[in-house]
Protein backbone atom coordinates (compact mmCIF):
# COMPACT_ATOMS: atom_id res chain seq x y z
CA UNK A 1 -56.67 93.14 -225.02
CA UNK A 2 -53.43 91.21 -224.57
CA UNK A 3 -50.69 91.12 -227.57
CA UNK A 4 -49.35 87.77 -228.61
CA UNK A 5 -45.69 87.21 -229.08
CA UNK A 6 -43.14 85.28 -230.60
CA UNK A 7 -40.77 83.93 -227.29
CA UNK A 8 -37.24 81.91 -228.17
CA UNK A 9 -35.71 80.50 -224.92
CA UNK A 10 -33.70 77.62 -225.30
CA UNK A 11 -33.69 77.75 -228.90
CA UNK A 12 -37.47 76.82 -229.06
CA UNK A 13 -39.98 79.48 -230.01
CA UNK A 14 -43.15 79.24 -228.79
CA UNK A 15 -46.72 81.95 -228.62
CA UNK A 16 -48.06 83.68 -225.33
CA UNK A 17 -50.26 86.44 -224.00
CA UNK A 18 -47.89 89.12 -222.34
CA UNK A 19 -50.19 92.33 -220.79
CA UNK A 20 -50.99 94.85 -223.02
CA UNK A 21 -47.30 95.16 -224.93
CA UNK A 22 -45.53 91.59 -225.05
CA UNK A 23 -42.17 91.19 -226.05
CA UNK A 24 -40.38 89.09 -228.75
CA UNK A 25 -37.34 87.79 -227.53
CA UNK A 26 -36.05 88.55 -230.97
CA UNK A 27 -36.52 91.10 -233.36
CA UNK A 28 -34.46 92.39 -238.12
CA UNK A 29 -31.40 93.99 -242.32
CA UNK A 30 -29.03 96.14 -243.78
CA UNK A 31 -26.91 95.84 -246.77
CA UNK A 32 -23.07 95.03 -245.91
CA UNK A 33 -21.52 98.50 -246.28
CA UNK A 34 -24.44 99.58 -244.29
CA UNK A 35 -26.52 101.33 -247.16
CA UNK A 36 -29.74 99.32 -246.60
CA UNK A 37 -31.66 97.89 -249.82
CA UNK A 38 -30.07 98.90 -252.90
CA UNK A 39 -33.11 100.18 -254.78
CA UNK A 40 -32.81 98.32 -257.72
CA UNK A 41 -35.49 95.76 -256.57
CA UNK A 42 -38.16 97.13 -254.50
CA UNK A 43 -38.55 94.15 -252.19
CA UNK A 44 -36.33 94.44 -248.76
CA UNK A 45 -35.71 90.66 -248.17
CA UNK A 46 -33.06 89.23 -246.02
CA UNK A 47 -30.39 87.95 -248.53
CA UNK A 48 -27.25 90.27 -247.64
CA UNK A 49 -23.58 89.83 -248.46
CA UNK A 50 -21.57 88.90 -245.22
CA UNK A 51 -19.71 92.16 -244.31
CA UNK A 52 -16.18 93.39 -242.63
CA UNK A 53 -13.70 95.64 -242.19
CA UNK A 54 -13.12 98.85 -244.44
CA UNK A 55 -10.00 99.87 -246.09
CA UNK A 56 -8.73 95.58 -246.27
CA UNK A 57 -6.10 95.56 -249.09
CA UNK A 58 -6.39 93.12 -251.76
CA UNK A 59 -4.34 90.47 -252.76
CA UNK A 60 -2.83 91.96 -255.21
CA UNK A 61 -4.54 90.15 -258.53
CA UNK A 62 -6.67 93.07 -258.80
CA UNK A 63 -9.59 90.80 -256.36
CA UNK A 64 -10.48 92.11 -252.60
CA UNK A 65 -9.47 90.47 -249.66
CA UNK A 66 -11.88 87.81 -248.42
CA UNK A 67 -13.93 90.43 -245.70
CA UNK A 68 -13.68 89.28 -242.01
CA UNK A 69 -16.67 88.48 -240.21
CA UNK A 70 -17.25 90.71 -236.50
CA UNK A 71 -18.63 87.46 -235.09
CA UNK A 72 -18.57 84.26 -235.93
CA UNK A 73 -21.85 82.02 -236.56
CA UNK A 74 -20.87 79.94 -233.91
CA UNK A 75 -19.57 80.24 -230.65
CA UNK A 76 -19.61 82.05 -227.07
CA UNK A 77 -18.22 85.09 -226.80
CA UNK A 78 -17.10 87.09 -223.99
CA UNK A 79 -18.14 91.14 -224.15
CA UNK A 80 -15.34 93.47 -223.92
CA UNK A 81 -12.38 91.12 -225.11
CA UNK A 82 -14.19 88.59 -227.61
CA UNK A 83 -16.80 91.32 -228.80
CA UNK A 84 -17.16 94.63 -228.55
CA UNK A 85 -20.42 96.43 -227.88
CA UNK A 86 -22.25 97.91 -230.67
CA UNK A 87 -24.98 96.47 -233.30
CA UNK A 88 -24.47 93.13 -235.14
CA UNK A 89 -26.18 92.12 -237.79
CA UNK A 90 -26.68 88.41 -239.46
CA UNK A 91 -28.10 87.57 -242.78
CA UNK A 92 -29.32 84.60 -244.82
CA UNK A 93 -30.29 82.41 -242.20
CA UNK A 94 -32.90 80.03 -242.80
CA UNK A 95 -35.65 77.80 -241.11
CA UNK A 96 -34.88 79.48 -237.83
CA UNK A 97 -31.59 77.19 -236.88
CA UNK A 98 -29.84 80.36 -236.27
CA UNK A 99 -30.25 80.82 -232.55
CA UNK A 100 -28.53 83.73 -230.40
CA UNK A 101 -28.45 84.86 -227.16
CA UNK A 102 -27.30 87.64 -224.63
CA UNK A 103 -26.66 86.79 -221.36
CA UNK A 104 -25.34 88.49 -217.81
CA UNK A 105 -23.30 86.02 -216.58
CA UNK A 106 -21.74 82.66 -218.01
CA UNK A 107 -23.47 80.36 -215.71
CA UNK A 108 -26.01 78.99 -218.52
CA UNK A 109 -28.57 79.21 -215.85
CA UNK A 110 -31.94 80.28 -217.50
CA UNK A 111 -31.99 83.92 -215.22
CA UNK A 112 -28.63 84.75 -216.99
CA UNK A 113 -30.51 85.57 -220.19
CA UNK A 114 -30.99 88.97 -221.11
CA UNK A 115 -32.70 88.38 -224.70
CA UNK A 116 -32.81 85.32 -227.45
CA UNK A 117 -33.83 84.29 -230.52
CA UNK A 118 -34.56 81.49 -233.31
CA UNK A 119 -33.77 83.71 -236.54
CA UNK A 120 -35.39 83.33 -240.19
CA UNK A 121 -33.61 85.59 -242.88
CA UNK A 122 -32.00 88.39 -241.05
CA UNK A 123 -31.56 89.68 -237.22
CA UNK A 124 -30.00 92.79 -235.78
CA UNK A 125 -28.81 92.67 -231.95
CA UNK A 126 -27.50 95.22 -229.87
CA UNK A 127 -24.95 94.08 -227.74
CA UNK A 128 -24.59 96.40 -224.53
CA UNK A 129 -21.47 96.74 -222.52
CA UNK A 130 -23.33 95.78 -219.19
CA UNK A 131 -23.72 92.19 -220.66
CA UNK A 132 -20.97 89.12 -220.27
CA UNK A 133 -21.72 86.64 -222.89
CA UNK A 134 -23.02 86.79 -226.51
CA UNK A 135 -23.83 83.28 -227.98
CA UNK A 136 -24.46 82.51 -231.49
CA UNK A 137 -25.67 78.86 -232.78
CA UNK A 138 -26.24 77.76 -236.34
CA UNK A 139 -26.13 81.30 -237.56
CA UNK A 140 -24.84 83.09 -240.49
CA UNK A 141 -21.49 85.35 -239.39
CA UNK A 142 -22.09 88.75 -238.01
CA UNK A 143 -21.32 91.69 -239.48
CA UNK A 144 -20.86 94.96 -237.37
CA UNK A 145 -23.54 97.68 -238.48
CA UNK A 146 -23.21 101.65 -238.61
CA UNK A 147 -26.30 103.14 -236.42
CA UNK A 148 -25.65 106.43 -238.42
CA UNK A 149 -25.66 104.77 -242.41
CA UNK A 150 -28.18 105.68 -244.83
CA UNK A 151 -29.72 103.50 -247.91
CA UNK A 152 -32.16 103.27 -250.18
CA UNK A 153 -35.49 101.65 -248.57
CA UNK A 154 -37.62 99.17 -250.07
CA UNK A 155 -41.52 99.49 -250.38
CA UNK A 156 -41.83 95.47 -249.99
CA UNK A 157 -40.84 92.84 -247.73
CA UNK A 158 -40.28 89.21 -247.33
CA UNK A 159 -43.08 87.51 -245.32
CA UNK A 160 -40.35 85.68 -243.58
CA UNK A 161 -37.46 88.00 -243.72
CA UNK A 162 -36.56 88.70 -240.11
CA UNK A 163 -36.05 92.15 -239.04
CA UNK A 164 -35.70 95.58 -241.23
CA UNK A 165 -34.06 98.64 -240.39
CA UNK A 166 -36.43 101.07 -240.78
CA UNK A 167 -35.59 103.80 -243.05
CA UNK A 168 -32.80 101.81 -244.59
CA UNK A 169 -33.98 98.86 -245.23
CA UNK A 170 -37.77 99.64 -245.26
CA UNK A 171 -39.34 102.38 -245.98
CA UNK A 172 -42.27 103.49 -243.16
CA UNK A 173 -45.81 103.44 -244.01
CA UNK A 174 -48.63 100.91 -244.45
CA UNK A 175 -48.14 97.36 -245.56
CA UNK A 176 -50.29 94.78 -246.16
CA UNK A 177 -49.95 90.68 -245.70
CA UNK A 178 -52.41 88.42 -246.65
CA UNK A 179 -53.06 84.76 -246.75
CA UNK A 180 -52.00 84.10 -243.57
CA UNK A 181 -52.87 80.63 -241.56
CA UNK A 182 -53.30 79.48 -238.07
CA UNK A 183 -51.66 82.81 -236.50
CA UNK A 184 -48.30 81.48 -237.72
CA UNK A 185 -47.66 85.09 -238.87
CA UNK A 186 -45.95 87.24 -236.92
CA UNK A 187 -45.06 90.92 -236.70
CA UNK A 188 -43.72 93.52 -234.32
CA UNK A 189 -42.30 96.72 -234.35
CA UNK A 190 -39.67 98.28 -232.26
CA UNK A 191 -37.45 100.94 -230.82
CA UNK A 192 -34.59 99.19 -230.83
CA UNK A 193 -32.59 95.86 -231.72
CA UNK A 194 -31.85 94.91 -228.00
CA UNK A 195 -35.12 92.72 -227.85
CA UNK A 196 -35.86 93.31 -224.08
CA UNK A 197 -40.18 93.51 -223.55
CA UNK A 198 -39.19 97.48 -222.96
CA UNK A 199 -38.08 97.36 -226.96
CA UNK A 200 -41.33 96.17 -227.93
CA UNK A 201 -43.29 98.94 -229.60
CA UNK A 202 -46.10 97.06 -231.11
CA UNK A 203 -47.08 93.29 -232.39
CA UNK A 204 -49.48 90.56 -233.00
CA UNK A 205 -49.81 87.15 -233.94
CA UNK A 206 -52.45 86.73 -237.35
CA UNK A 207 -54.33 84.74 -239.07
CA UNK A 208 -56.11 85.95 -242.76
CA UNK A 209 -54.74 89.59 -243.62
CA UNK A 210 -52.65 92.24 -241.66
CA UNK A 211 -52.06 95.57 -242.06
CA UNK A 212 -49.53 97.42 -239.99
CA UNK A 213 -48.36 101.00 -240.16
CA UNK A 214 -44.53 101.31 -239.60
CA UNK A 215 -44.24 104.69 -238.18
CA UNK A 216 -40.82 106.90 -239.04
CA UNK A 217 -39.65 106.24 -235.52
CA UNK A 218 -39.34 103.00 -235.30
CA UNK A 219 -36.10 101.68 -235.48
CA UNK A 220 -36.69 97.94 -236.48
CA UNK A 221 -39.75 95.77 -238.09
CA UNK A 222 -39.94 92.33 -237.92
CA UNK A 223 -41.31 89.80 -239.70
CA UNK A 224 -41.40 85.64 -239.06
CA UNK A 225 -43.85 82.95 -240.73
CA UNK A 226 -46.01 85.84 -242.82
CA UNK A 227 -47.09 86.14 -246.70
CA UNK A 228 -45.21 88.71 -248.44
CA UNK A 229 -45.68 92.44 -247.23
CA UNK A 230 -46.22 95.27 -249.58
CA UNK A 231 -46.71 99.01 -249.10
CA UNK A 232 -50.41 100.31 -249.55
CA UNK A 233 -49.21 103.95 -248.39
């Protein structure tokens, strides 16, 4: 039986049947100095500070320096001079306005995408240094994430959070979501944040309750349009 997935192209997301593993075009947070949830509130959602460089001096009133964004919200970027490869992370987005994209070339032709997204809450992307151009639309500035940094991970999510690193953010195990309408939840869980149909691990579009067991090797979960998830075990 055929998984359904989430698909953004063109900043419109829309549902389809792709083989037996489909592929979201986008994928989900970590805290801003990379620690993940800070375990003071057990539910993982997507509301992050903006993050930026270490070791920025203050002013000198005894206040930090504003922190400076990787990437801005908005704007094309070219790999390699503009941006530099690595994993980028955006947080607080809302309604899905925040829309991304990585592309091969600059021709805006529709076979120059690589991956996309329309992003709720919170998205990580891996930017690779094969690709040319990484847009960003709408979204929340992106802060550049340590693959190596531990936190403190939650045992709940936000039904419309976006992605979670797993381990850091959220902790693995079995969650449960329930009142769910109309498939307009939507889950999947991944290997990685470069949201190609290879990164696709598992996922399903549901309707009524789901229960999903996020495995200690997967790297991301995401979450768009769900009720509130909570671990069983």
């Amino acid at each position: 039986m055929g998984m359904r997935a989430k698909i953004a192209l063109g900043a419109v997301v829309g549902v389809v049947v792709i083989g037996a593993v489909s592929a979201n075009a986008g994928s989900n947070g970590k805290s801003s100095d990379g620690s993940g949830a800070s375990g003071k509130d057990s539910s993982a959602s997507a509301e992050h500070q903006p993050g930026g460089k270490k070791g920025e001096k203050g002013s000198g009133d005894g206040t930090a320096a504003p922190k400076k964004a990787a990437i801005a919200g908005d704007g094309d970027f070219q790999v390699g001079s503009d941006v530099k490869p690595g994993t980028y992370r955006t947080t607080g987005n809302t309604d899905d306005m925040c829309y991304w994209e990585r592309a091969k070339d600059a021709t805006g032709n529709t076979d120059s995408l690589l991956a996309n997204d329309n992003v709720s809450g919170t998205s990580y992307v891996t930017i690779k240094a094969t690709d040319k151009i990484f847009k960003s639309t709408g979204c929340a500035d992106w802060e550049a994430v340590d693959p190596k940094a531990k936190g403190t991970p939650a045992s709940s999510m936000k039904g419309n959070g976006g992605m979670f690193k797993v381990g850091t953010d959220i902790a693995p195990g079995t969650y449960r979501s329930t009142g769910n309408k109309d498939d307009s939840c939507y889950w999947e869980r991944t290997k990685d944040a470069e949201h190609g149909t290879d990164s696709v691990i598992a996922n399903d579009n549901v309707t009524g309750t789901a229960v999903v067991t996020i495995a200690p090797g997967d790297a991301y979960f995401k979450t768009t349009g769900c009720g509130d998830w909570k671990k069983a075990s």
